[in-house]
PDB file of N, CA and C in Angstrom:
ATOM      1  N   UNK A   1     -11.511  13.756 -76.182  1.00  0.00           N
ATOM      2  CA  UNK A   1     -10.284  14.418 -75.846  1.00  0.00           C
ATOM      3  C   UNK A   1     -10.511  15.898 -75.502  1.00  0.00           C
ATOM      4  N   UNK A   2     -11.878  16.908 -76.244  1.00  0.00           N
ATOM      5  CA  UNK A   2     -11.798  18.074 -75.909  1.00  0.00           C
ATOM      6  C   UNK A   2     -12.455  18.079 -74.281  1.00  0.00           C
ATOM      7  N   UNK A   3     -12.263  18.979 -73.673  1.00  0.00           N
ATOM      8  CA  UNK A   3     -12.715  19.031 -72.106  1.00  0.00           C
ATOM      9  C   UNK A   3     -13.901  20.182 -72.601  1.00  0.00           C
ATOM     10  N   UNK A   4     -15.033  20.422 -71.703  1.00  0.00           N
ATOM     11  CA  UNK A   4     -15.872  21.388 -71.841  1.00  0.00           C
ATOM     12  C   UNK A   4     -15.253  22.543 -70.928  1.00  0.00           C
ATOM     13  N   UNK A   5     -15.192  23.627 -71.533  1.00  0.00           N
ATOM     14  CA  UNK A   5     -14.956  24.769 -70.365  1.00  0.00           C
ATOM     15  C   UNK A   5     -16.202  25.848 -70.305  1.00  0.00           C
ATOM     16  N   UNK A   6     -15.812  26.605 -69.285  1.00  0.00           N
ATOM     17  CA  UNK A   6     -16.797  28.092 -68.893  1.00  0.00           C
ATOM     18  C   UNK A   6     -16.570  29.311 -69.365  1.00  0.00           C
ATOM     19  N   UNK A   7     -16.954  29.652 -70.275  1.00  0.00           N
ATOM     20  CA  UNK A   7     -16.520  31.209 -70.638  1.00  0.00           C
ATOM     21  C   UNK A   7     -17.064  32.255 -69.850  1.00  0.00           C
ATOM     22  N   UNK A   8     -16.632  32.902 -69.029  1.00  0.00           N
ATOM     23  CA  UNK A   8     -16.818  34.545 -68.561  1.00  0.00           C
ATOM     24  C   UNK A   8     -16.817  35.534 -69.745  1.00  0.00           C
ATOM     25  N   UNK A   9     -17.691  35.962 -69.687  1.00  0.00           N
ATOM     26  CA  UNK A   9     -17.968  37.747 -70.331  1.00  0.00           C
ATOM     27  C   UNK A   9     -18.000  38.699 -69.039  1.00  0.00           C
ATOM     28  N   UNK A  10     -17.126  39.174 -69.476  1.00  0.00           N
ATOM     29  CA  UNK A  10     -16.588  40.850 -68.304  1.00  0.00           C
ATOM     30  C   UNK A  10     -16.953  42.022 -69.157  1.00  0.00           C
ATOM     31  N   UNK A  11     -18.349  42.739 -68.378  1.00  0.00           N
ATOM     32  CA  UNK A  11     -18.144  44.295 -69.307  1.00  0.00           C
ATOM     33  C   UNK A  11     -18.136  44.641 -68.398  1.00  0.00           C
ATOM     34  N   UNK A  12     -17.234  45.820 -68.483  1.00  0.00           N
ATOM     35  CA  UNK A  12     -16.559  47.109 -67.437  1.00  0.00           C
ATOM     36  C   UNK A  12     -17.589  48.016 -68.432  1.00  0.00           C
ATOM     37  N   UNK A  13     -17.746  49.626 -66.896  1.00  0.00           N
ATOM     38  CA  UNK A  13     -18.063  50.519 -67.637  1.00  0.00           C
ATOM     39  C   UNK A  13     -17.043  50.948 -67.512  1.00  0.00           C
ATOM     40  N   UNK A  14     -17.288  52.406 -68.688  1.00  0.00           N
ATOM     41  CA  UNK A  14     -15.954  53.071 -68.610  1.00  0.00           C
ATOM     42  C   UNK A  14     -15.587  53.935 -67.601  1.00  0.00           C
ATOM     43  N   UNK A  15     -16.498  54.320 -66.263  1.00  0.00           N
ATOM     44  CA  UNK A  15     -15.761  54.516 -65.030  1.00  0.00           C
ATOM     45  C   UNK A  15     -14.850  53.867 -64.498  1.00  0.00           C
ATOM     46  N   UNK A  16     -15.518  52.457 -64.410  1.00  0.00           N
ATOM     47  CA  UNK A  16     -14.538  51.451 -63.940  1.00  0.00           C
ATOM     48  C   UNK A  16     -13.443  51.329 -64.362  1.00  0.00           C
ATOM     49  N   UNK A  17     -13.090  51.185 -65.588  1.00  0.00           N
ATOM     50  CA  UNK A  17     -11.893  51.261 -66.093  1.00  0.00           C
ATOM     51  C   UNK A  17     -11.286  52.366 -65.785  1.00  0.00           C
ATOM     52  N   UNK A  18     -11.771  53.982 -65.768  1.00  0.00           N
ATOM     53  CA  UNK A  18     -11.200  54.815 -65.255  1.00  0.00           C
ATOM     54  C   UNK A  18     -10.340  54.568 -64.052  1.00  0.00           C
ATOM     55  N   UNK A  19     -10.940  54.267 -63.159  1.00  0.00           N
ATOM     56  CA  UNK A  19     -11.047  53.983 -61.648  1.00  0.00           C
ATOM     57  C   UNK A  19      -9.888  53.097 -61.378  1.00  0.00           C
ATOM     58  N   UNK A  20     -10.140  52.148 -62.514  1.00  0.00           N
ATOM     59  CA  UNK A  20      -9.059  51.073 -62.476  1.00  0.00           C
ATOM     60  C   UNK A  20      -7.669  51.408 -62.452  1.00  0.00           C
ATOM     61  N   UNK A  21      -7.442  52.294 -63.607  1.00  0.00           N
ATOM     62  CA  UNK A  21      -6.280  53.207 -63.608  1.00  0.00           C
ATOM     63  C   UNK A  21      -5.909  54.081 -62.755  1.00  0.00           C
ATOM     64  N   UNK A  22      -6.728  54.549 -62.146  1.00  0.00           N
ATOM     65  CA  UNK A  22      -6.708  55.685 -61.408  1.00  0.00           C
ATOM     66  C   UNK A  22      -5.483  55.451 -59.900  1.00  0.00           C
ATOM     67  N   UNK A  23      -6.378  53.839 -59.352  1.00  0.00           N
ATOM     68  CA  UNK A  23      -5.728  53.024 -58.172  1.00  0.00           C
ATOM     69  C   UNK A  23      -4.306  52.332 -58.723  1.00  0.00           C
ATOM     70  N   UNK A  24      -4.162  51.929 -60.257  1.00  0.00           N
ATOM     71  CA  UNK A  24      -2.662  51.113 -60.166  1.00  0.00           C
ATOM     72  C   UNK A  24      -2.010  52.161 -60.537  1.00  0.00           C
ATOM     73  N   UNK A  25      -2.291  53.683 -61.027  1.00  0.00           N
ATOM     74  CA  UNK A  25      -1.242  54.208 -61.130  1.00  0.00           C
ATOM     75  C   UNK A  25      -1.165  55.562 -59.816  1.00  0.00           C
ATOM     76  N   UNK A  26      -1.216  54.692 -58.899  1.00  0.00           N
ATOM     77  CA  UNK A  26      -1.159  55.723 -57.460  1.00  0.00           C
ATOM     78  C   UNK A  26      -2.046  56.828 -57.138  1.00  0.00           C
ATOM     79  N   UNK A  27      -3.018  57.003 -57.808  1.00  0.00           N
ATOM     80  CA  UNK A  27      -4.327  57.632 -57.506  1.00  0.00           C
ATOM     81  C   UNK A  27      -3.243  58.954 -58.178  1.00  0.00           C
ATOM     82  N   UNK A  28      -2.989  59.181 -59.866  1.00  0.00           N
ATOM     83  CA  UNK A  28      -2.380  60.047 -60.456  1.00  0.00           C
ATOM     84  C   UNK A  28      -3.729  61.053 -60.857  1.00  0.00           C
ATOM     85  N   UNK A  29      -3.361  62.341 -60.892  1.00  0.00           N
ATOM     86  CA  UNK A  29      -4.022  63.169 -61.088  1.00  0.00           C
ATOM     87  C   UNK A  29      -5.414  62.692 -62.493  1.00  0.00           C
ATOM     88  N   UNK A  30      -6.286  63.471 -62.355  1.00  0.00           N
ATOM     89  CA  UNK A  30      -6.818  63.496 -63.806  1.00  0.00           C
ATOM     90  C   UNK A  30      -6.344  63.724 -65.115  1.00  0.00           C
ATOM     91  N   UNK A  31      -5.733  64.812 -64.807  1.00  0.00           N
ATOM     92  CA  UNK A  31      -4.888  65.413 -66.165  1.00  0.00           C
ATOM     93  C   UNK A  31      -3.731  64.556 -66.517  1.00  0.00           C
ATOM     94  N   UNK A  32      -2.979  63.913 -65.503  1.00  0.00           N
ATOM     95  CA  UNK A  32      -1.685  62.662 -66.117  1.00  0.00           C
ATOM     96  C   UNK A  32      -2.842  61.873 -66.701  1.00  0.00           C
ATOM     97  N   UNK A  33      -3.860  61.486 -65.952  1.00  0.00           N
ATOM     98  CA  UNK A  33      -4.506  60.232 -67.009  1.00  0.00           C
ATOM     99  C   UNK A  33      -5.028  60.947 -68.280  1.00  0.00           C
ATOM    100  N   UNK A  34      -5.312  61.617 -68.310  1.00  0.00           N
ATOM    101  CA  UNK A  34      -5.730  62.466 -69.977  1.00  0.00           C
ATOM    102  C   UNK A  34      -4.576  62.539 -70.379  1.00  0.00           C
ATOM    103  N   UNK A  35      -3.454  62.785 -70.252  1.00  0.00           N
ATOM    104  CA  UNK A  35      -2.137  63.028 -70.990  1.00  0.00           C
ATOM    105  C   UNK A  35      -1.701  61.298 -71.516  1.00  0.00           C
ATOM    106  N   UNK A  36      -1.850  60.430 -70.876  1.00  0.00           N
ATOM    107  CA  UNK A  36      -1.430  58.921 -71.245  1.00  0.00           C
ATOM    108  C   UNK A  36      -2.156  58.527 -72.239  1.00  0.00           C
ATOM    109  N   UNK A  37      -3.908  58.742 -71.728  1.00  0.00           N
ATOM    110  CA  UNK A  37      -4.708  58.399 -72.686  1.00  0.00           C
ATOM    111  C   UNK A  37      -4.963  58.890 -74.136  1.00  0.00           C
ATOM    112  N   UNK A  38      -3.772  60.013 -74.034  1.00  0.00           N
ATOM    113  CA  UNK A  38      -4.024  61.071 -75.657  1.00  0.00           C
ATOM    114  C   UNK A  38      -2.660  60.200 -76.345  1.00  0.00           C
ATOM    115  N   UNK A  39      -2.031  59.791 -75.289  1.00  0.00           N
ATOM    116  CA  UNK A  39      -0.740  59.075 -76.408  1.00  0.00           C
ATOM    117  C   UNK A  39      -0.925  57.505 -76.181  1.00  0.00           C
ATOM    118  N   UNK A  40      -2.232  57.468 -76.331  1.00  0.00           N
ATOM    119  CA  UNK A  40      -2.675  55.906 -76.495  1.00  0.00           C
ATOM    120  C   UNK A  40      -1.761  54.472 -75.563  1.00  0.00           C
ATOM    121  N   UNK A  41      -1.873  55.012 -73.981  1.00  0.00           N
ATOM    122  CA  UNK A  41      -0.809  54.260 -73.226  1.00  0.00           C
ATOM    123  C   UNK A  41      -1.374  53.521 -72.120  1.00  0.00           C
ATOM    124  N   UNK A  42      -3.016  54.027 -72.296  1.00  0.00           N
ATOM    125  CA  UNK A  42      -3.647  53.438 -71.470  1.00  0.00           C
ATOM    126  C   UNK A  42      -4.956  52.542 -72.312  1.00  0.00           C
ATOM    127  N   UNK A  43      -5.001  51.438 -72.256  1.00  0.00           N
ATOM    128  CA  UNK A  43      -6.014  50.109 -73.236  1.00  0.00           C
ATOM    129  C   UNK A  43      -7.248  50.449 -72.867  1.00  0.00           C
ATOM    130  N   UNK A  44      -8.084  50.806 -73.719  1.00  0.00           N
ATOM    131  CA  UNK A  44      -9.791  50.514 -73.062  1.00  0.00           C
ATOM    132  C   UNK A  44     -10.247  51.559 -73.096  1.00  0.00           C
ATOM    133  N   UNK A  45      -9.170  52.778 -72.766  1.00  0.00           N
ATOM    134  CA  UNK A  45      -9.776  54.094 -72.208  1.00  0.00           C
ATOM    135  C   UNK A  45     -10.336  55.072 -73.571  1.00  0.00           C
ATOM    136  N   UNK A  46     -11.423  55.589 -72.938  1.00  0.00           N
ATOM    137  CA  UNK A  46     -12.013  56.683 -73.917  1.00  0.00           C
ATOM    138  C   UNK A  46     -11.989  57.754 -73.675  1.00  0.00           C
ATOM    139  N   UNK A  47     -12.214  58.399 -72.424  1.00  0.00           N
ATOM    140  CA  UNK A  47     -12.544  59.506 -71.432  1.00  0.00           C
ATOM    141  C   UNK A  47     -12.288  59.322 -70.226  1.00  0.00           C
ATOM    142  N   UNK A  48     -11.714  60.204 -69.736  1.00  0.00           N
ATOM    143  CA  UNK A  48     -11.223  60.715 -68.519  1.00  0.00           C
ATOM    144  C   UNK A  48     -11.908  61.094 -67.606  1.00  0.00           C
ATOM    145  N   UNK A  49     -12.741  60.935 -66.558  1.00  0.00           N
ATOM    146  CA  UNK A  49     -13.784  61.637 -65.666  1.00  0.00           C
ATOM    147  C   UNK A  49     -13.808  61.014 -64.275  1.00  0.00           C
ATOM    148  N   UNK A  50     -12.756  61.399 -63.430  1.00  0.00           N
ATOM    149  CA  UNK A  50     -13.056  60.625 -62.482  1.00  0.00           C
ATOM    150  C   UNK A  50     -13.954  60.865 -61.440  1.00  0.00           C
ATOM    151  N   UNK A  51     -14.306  60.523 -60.587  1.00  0.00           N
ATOM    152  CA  UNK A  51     -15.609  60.331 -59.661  1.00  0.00           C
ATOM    153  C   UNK A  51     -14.598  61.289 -58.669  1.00  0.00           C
ATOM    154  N   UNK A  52     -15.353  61.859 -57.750  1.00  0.00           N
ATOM    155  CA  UNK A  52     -14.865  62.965 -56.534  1.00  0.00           C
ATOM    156  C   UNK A  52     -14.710  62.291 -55.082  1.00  0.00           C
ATOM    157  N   UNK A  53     -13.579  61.785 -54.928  1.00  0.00           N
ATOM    158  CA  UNK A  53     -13.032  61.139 -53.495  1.00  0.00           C
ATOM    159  C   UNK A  53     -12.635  62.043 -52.617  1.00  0.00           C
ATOM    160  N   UNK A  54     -13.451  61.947 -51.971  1.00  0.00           N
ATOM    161  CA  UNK A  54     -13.452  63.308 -50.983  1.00  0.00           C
ATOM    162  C   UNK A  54     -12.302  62.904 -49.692  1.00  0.00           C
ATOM    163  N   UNK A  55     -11.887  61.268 -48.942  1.00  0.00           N
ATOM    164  CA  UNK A  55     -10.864  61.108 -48.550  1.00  0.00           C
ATOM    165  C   UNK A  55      -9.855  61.144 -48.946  1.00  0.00           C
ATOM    166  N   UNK A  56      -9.571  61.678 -50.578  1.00  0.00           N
ATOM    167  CA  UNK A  56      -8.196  61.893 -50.995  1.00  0.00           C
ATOM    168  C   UNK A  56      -7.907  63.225 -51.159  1.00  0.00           C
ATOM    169  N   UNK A  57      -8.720  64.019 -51.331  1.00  0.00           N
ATOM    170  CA  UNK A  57      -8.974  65.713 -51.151  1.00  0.00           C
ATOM    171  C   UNK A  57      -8.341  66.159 -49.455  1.00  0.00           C
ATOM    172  N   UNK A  58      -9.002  65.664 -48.567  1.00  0.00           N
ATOM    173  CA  UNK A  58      -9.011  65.516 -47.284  1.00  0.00           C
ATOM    174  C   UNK A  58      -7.785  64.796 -46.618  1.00  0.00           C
ATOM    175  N   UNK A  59      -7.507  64.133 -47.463  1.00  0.00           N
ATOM    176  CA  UNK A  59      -6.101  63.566 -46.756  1.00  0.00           C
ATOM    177  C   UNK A  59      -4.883  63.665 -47.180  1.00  0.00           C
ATOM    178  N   UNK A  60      -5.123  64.906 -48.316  1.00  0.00           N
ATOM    179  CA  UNK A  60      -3.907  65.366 -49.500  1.00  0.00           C
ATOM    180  C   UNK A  60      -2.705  65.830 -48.358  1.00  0.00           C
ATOM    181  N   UNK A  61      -1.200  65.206 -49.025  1.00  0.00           N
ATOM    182  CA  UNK A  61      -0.450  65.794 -47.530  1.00  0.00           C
ATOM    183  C   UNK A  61       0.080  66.831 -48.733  1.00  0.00           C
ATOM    184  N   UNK A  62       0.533  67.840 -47.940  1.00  0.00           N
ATOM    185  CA  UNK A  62       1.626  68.941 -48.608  1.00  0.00           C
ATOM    186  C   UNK A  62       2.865  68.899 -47.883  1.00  0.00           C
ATOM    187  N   UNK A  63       4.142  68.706 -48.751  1.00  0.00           N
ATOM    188  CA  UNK A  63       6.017  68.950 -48.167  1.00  0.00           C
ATOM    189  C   UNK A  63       5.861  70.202 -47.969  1.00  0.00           C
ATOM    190  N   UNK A  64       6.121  70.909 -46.780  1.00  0.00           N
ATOM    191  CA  UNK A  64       6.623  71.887 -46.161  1.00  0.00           C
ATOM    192  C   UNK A  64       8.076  72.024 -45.982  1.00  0.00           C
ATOM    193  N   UNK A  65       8.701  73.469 -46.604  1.00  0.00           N
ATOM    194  CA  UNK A  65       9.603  73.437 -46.588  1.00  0.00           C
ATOM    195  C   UNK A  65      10.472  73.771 -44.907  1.00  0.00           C
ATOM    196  N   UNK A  66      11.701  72.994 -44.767  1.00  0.00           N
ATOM    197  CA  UNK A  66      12.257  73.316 -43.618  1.00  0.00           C
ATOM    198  C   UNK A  66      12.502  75.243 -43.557  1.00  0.00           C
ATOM    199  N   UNK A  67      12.390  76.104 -42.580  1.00  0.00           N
ATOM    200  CA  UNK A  67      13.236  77.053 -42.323  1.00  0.00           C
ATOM    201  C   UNK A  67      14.429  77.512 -42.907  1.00  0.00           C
ATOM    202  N   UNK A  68      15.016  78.100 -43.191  1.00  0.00           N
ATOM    203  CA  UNK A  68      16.734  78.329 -43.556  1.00  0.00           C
ATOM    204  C   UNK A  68      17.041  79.186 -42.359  1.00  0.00           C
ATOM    205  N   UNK A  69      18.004  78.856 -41.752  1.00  0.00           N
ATOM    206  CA  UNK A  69      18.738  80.132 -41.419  1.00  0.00           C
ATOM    207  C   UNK A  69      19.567  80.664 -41.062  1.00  0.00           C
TER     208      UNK A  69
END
């Protein structure tokens, strides 16, 4: 009656997991993820360090304000 199954073992490093967070919560700053991770809101996490994406530096937009006048 029992069926045989496959167990997977998944180790993440803890970049990855960084990283992981980094993309589902909209590529949020470093410091929001240190602020979540100090009030224990993010699972897994130890440290905060993310890797340097230089197309998100580079493709940062800034709101410009309209004129008044």
């Amino acid at each position: 009656m029992f069926q045989e199954t496959d167990v997977t073992v998944v180790s993440t490093s803890q970049e990855e997991v960084v990283v992981m967070w980094y993309h589902k919560l909209g590529r949020m700053l470093e410091r929001g993820l240190k602020i979540l991770m100090e009030h224990n809101l993010l699972p897994k996490l130890k440290d905060v360090v993310l890797p340097f994406y230089k197309h998100c530096v580079i493709s940062n937009q800034h709101i410009l304000k309209f004129a008044s006048y």
